[in-house]
Protein backbone atom coordinates (compact mmCIF):
# COMPACT_ATOMS: atom_id res chain seq x y z
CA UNK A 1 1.00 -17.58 34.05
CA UNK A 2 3.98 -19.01 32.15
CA UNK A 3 3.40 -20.28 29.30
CA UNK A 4 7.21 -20.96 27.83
CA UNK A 5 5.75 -24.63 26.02
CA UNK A 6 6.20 -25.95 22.53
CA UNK A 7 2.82 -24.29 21.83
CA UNK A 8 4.06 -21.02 21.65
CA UNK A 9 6.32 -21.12 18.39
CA UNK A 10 4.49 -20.59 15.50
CA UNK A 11 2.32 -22.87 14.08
CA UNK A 12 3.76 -22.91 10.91
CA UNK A 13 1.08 -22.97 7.71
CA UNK A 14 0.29 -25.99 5.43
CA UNK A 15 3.59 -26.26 2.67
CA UNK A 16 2.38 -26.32 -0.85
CA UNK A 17 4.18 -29.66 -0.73
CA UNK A 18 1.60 -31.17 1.47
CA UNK A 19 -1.09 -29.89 -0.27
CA UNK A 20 -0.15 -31.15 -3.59
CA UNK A 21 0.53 -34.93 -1.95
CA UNK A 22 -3.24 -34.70 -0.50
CA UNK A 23 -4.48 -33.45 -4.09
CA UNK A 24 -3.03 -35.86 -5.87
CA UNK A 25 -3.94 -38.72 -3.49
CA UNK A 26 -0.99 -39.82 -3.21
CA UNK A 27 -1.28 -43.24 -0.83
CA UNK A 28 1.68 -42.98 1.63
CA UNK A 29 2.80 -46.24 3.84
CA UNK A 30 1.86 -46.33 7.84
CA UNK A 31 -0.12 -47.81 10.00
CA UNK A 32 -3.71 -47.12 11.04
CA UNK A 33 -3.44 -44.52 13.81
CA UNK A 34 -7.11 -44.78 14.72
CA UNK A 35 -6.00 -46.60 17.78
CA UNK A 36 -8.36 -48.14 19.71
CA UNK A 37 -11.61 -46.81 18.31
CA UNK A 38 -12.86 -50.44 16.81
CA UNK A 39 -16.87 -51.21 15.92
CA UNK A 40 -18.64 -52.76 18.08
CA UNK A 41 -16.18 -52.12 21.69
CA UNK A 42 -17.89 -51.25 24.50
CA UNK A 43 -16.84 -48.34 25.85
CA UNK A 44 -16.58 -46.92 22.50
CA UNK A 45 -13.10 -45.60 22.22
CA UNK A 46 -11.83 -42.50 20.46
CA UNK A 47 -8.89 -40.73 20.20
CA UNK A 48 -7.66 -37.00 19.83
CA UNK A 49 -4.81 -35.37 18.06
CA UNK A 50 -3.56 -32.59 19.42
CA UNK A 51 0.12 -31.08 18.95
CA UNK A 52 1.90 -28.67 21.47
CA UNK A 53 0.21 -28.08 24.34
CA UNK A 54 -4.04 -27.26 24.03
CA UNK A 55 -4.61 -27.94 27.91
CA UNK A 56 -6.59 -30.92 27.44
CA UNK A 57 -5.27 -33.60 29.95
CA UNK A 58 -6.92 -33.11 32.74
CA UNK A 59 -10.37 -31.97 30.83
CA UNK A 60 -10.04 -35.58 29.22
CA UNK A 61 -9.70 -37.05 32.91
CA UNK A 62 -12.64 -35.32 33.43
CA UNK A 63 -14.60 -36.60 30.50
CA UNK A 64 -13.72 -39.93 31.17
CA UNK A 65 -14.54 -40.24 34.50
CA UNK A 66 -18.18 -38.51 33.42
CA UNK A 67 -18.43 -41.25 30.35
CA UNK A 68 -17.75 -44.20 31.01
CA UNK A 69 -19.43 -45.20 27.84
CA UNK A 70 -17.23 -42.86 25.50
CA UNK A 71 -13.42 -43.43 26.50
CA UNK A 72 -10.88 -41.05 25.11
CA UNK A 73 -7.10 -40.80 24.73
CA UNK A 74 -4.75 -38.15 23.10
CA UNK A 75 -2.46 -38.26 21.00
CA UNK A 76 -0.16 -35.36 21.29
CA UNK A 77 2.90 -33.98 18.52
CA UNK A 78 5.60 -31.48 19.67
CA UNK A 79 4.60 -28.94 16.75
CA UNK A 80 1.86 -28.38 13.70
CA UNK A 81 4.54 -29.26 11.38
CA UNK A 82 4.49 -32.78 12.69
CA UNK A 83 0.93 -32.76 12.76
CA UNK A 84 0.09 -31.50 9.48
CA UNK A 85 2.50 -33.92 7.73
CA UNK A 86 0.62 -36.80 9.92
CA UNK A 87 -2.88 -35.24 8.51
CA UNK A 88 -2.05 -34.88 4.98
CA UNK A 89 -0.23 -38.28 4.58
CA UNK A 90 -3.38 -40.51 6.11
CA UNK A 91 -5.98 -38.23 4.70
CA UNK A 92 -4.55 -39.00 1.01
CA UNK A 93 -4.39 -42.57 1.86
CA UNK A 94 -7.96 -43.27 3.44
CA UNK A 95 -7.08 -44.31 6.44
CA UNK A 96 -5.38 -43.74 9.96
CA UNK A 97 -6.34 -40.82 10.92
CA UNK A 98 -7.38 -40.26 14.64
CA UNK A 99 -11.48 -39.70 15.19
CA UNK A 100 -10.76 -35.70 16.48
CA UNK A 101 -7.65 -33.66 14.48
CA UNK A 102 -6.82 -30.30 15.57
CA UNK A 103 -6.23 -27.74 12.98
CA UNK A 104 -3.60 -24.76 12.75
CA UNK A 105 -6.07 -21.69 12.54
CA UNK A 106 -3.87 -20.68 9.10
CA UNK A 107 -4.38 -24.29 7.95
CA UNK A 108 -8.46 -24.49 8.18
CA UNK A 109 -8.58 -22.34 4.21
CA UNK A 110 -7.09 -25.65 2.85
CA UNK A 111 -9.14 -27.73 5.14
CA UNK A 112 -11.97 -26.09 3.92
CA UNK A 113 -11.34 -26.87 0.38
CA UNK A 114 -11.30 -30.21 1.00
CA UNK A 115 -14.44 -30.80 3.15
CA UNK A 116 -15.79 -33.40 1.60
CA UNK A 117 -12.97 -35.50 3.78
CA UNK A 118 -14.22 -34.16 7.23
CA UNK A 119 -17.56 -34.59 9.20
CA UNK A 120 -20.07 -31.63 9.01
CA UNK A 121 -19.82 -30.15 12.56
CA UNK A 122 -23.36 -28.13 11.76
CA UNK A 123 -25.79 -28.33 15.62
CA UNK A 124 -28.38 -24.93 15.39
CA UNK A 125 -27.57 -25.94 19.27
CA UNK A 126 -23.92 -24.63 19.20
CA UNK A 127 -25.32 -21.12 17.12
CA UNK A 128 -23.32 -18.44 19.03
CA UNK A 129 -21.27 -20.27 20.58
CA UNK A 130 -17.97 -18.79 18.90
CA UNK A 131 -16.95 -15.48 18.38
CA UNK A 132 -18.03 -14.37 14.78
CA UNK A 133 -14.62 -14.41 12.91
CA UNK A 134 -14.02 -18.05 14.81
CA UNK A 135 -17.00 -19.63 13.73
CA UNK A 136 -16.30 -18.35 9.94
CA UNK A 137 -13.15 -19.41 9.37
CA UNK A 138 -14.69 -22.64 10.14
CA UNK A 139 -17.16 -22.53 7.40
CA UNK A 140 -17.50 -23.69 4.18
CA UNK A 141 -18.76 -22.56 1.15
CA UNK A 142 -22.19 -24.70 1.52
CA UNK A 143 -22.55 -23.42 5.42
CA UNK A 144 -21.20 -26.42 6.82
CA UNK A 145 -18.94 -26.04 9.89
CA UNK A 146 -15.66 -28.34 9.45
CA UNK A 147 -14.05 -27.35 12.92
CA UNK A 148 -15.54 -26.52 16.59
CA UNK A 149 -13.27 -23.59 17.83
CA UNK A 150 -10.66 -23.87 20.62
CA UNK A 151 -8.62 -21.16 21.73
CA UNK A 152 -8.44 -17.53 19.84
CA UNK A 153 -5.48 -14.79 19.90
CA UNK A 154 -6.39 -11.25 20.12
CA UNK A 155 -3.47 -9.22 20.58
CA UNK A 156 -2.47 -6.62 22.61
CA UNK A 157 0.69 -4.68 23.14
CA UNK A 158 3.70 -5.82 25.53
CA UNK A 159 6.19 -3.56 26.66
CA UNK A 160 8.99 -2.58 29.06
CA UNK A 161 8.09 -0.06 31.25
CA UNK A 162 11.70 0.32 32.73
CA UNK A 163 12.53 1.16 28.77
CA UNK A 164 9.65 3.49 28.70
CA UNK A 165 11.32 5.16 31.57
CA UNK A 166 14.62 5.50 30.45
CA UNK A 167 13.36 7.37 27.25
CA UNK A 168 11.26 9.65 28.97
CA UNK A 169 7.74 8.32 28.13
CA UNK A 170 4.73 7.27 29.99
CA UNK A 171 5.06 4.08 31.76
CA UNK A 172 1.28 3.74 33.27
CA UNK A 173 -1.08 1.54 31.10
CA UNK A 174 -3.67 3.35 29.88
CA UNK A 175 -1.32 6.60 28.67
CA UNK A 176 0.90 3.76 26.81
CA UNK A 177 -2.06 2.96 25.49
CA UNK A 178 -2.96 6.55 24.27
CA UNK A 179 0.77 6.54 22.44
CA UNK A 180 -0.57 4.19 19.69
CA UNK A 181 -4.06 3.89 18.53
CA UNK A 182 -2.73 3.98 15.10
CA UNK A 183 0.38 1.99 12.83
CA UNK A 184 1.87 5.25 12.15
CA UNK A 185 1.55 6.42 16.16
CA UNK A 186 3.43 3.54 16.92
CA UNK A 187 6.32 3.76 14.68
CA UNK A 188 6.63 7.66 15.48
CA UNK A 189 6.92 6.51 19.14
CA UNK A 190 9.63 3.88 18.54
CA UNK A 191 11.61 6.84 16.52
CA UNK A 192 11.55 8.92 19.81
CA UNK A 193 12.42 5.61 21.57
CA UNK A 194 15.57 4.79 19.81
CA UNK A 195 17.30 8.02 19.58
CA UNK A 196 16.80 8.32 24.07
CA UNK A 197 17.97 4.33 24.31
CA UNK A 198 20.70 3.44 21.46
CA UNK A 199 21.22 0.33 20.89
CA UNK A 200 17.75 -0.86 22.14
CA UNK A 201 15.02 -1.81 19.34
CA UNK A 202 11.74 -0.74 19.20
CA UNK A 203 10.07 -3.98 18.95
CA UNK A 204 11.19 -7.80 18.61
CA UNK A 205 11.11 -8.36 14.37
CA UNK A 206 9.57 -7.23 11.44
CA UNK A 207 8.67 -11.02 11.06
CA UNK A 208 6.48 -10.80 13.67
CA UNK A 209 5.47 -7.39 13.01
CA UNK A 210 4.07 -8.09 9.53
CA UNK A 211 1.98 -10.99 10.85
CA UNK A 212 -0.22 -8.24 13.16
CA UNK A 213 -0.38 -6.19 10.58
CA UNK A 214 -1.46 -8.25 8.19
CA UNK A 215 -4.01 -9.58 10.44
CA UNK A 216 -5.82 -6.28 9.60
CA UNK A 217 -5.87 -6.67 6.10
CA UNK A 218 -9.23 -7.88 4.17
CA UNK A 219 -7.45 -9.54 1.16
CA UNK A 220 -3.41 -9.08 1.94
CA UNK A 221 -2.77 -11.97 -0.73
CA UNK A 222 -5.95 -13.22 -2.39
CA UNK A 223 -9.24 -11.90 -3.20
CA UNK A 224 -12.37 -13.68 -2.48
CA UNK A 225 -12.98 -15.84 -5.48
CA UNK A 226 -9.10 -17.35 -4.64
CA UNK A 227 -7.71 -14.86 -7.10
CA UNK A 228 -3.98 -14.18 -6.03
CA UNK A 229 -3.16 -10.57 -5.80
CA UNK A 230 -0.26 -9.39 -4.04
CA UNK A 231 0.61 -6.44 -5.68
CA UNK A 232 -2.42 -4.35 -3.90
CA UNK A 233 -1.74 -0.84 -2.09
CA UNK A 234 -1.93 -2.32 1.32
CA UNK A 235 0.52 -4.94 1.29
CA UNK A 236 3.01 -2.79 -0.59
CA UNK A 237 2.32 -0.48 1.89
CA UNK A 238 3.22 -2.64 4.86
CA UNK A 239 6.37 -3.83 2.82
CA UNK A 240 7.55 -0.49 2.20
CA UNK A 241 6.61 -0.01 5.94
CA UNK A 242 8.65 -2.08 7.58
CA UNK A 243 10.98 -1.89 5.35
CA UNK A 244 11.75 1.64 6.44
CA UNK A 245 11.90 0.20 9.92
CA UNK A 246 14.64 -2.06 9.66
CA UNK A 247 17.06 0.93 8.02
CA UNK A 248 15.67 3.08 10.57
CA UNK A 249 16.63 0.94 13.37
CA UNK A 250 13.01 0.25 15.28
CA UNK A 251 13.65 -3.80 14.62
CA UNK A 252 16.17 -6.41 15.95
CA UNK A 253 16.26 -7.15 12.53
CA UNK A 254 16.11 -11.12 14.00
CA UNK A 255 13.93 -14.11 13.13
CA UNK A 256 11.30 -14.58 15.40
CA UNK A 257 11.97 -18.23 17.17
CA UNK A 258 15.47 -17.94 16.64
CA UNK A 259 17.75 -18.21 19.03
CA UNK A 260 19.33 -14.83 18.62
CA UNK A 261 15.55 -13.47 19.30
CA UNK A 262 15.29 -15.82 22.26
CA UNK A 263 18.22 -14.45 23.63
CA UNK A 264 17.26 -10.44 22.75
CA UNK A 265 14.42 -11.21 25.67
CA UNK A 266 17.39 -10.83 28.42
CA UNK A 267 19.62 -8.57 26.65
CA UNK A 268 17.10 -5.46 26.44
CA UNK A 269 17.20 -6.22 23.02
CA UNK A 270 13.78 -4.21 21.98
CA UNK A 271 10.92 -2.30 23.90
CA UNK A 272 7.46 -3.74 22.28
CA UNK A 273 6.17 -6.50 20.67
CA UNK A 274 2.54 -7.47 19.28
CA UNK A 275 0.98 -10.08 21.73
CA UNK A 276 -1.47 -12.56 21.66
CA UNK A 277 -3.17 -14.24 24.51
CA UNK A 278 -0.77 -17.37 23.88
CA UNK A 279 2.51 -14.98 23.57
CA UNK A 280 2.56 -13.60 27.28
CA UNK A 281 3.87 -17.15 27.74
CA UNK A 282 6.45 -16.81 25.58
CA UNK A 283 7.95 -13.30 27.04
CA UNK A 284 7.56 -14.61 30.85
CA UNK A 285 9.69 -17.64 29.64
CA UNK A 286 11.91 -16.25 27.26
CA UNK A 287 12.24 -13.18 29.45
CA UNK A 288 12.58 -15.12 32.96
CA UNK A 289 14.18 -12.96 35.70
CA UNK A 290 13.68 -9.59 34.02
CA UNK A 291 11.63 -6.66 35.62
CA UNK A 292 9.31 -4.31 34.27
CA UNK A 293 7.24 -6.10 31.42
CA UNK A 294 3.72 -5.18 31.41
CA UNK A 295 0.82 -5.18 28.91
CA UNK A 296 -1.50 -2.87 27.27
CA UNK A 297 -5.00 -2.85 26.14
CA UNK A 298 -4.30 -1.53 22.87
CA UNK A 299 -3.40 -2.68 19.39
CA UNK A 300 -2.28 -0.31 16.67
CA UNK A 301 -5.44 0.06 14.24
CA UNK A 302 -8.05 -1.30 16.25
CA UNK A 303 -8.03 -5.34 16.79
CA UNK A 304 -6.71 -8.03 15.07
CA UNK A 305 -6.18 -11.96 15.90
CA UNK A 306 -3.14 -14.16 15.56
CA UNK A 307 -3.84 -17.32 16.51
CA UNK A 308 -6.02 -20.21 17.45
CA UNK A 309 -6.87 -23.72 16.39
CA UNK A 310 -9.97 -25.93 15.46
CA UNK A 311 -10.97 -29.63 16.37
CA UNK A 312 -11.96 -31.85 13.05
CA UNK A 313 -13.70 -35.08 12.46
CA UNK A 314 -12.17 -36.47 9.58
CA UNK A 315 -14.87 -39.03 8.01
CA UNK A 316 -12.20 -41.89 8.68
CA UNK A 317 -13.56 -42.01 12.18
CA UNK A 318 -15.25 -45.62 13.17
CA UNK A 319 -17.33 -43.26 15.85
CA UNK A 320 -18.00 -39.86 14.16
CA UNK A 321 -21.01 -39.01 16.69
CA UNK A 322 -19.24 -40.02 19.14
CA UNK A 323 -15.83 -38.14 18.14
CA UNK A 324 -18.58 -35.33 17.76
CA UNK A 325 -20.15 -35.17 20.97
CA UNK A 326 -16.76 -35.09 22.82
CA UNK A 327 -15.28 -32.15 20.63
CA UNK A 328 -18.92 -30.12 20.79
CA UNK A 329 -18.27 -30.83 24.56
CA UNK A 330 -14.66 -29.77 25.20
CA UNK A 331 -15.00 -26.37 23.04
CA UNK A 332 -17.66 -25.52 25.23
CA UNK A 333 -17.33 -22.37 27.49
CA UNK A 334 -16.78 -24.07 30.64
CA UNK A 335 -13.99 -26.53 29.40
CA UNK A 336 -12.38 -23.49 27.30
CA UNK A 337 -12.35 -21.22 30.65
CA UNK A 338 -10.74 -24.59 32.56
CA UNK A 339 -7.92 -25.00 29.50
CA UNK A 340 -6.98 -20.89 30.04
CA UNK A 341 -6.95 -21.52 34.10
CA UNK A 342 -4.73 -24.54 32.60
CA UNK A 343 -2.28 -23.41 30.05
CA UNK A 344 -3.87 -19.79 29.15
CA UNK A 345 -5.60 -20.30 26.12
CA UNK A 346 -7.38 -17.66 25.33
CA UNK A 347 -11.01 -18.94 25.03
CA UNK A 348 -12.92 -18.26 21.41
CA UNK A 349 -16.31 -19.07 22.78
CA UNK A 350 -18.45 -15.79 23.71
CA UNK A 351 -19.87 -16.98 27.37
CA UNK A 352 -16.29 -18.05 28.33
CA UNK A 353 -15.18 -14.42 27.89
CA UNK A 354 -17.43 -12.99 30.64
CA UNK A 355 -16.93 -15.37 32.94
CA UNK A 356 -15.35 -14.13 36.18
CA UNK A 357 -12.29 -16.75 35.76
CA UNK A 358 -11.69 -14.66 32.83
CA UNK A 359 -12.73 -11.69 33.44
CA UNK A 360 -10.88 -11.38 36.90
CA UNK A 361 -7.40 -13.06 35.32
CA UNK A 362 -3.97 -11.44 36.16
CA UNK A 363 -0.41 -12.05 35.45
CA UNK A 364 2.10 -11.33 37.87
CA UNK A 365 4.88 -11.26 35.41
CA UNK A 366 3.27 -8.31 33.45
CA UNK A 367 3.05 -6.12 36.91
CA UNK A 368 -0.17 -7.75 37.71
CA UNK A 369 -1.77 -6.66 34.34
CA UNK A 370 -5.08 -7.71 33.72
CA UNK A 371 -4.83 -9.77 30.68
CA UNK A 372 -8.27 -11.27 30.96
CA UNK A 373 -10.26 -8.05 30.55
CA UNK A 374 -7.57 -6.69 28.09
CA UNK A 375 -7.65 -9.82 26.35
CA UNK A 376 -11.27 -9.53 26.24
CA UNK A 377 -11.80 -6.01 25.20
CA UNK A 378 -9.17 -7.03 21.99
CA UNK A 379 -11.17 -9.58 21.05
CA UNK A 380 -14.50 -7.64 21.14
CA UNK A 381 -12.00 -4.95 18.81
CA UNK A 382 -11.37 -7.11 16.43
CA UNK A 383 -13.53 -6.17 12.95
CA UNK A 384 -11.59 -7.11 10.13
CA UNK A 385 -10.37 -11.16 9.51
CA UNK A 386 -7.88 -11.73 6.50
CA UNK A 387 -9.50 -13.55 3.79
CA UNK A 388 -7.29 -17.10 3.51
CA UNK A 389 -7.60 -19.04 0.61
CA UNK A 390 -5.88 -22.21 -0.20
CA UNK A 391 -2.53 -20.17 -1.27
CA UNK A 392 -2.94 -18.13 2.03
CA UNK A 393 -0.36 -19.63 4.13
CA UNK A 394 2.60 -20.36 1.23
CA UNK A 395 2.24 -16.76 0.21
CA UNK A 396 2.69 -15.56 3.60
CA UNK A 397 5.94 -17.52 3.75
CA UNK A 398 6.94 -16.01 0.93
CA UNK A 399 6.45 -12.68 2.36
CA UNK A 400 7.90 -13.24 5.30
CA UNK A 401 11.23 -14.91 3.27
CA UNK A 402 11.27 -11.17 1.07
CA UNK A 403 11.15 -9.28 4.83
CA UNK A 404 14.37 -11.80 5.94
CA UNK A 405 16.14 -10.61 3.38
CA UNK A 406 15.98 -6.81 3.97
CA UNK A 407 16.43 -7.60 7.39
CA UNK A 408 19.72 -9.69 7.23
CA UNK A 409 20.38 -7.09 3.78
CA UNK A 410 21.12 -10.18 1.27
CA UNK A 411 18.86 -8.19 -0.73
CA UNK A 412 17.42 -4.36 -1.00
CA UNK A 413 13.91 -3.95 -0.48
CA UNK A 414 13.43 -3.94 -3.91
CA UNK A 415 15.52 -6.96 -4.73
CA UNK A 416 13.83 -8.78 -2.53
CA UNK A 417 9.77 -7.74 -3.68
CA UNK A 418 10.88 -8.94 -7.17
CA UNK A 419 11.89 -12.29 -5.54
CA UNK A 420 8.89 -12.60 -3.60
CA UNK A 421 6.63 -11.55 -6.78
CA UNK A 422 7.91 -14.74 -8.68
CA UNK A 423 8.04 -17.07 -5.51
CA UNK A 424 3.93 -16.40 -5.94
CA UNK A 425 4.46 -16.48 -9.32
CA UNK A 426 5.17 -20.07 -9.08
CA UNK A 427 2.24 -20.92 -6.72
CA UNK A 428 -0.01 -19.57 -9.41
């Protein structure tokens, strides 16, 4: 399934900027987006906000059809960034906002802190519903859910087999799998890969590296009381890590989303790369015409999740039982199995995972791989969420601005952790 659309760059994290214009309240001009949801209609009329692609129009079709009494209509950005500017501007101004916003899954820790703004989700009839870590990162501090899960990214491990082969190592899934149960088996294997295939990476950036890494790590930047800390063993650890890689040569040493990365994809620019559910779009796009991509059911360290969004009510909606019902309805496990057959969005919802449209799901591209069992079995690995805090996603910007810098060498690795320890200085 290709999934080369605008939903698979990176959902980039709420700026400090946008968060300080919401906490101040800062009124901002525009009209009220709301559109047609007005007391008193009948049908009652909500809308959606949505940004790249979530799978949704033909699931809306659907609904509306079904309801004629509850008529809905997206409203659809090209990225988060466009979103999130759209969100923070109406929500310090009181007013405009659609009756459903989707959230960036990095986003929902400042969403969460300001709560109060949004509709409490809470049904004991949806208990279950989401995988654990989904339905937490939802939750507020009072045990009120703020967002109904939509799609989730456990990650797995893609790779070039035809690579594999030219450096003399296992090709079939399951023994690529057995080459890197651990961080340090996988790096040990990209060593022996470069030195049979000069001039070939071992995986796609150290951007992109960090972030699944980091997706194993409790408290990478702030403890759970909001205390920053970024000067703990493990995230010096992963620093120093990939650090290493980039003078050893196992990374492109390229921004991820650039177009120099884009380009790597038909160049045989690197071997590997950490996937989520939503990136196998993004390789048989970015990678169109090339042989011998294929996926494993592994991820160094265990599991870990990149990814994933949630569906608000902001307490601006004219309907908010009606905005609701139709977001408790299209995050069920039916309409999340219908949005993966649609776009492949990996579902968050528990039932949707053993259904047989998942469970049976292949992808030609990746030699027929199964990516909805693998997919599944990473999800069911995954033990350990990040804690994210309101500072979460700045300081991760931050850290990925220090690894930029060793990678393009503007700075040494030391250089550039000095930098980044007074960049979150001066988020403190």
């Amino acid at each position: 399934m290709n999934r080369s659309t605008p939903r698979m760059i990176p959902r980039i994290a709420l700026t400090a900027t946008a968060a300080v214009l919401l906490s101040l309240g800062l009124a901002a001009c525009g009209g009220d987006d709301s559109g047609d949801a007005q007391s008193g209609d009948s049908p009652v009329k909500i809308t959606i906000a949505t940004f790249n692609e979530f799978g949704y129009e033909d699931l809306i079709s659907e609904w509306n059809a079904n309801n004629p009494d509850i008529q809905v209509t997206q409203k659809k950005v090209g990225t988060w960034d466009d979103a999130k500017e759209n969100l923070y501007t109406k929500l310090a101004a009181g007013s405009g906002l659609s009756d459903i916003e989707a959230i960036e899954g990095d986003s929902m820790p400042a969403i969460l802190d300001q709560s109060d703004a949004f509709v409490d989700l809470t049904d004991p009839a949806l208990d279950g519903r989401w995988l654990d870590f989904k339905a937490k990162a939802a939750t507020d501090a009072d045990g009120q859910m703020i967002g109904y899960g939509t799609d989730a990214g456990p990650e797995g491990i893609c790779y070039r087999s035809d690579l594999f082969a030219k450096a003399g190592l296992p090709t079939d899934r399951d023994e690529v799998a057995g080459l890197m149960g651990t961080w340090d088996d996988y790096f040990a294997t990209g060593e022996e890969f470069i030195k049979k295939v000069p001039g070939t990476a071992w995986y796609d950036s150290t951007g992109g590296t960090a972030q699944a890494m980091l997706n194993q790590v409790a408290n990478p930047f702030e403890q759970d009381d909001n205390t920053i800390d970024v000067e703990n063993p493990e995230l010096e650890a992963i620093y120093a890590q990939l650090s290493k890689n980039v003078a050893d040569g196992l990374s492109t040493k390229l921004p991820q989303w650039s177009d120099d990365w884009t380009a790597a994809f038909q160049k045989d620019g690197f071997a590997t790369m950490a996937c989520p559910g939503w990136m196998l779009g993004v390789v048989s796009g970015n990678a169109d015409g090339v042989k011998g991509w294929d996926f494993a059911n592994v991820f160094p360290g265990g599991g870990g999740n990149w990814g994933g969004s949630f569906l608000t009510v902001p307490k601006q909606s004219e309907h908010p039982d009606e905005a609701k019902k139709f977001a408790a309805w299209i995050t069920a496990p039916e309409q999340q199995t219908k949005a993966f057959e649609a776009i492949g969005a990996f579902p968050s919802t528990v039932d949707a995972l053993q259904s047989p449209e998942i469970q049976d799901a292949t992808n030609e591209f990746f030699n027929n791989a199964p990516v909805g069992q693998i997919l599944s079995d990473r999800a069911a690995a995954i033990t350990v969420q990040p804690y994210k805090g309101p500072k979460y996603s700045d300081i991760l910007q931050a850290f990925q601005a220090a690894l930029l810098r060793v990678d393009d060498g503007s700075n040494s690795p030391d250089e550039s952790w000095k930098t980044f320890l007074s960049d979150v200085d001066q988020l403190s």
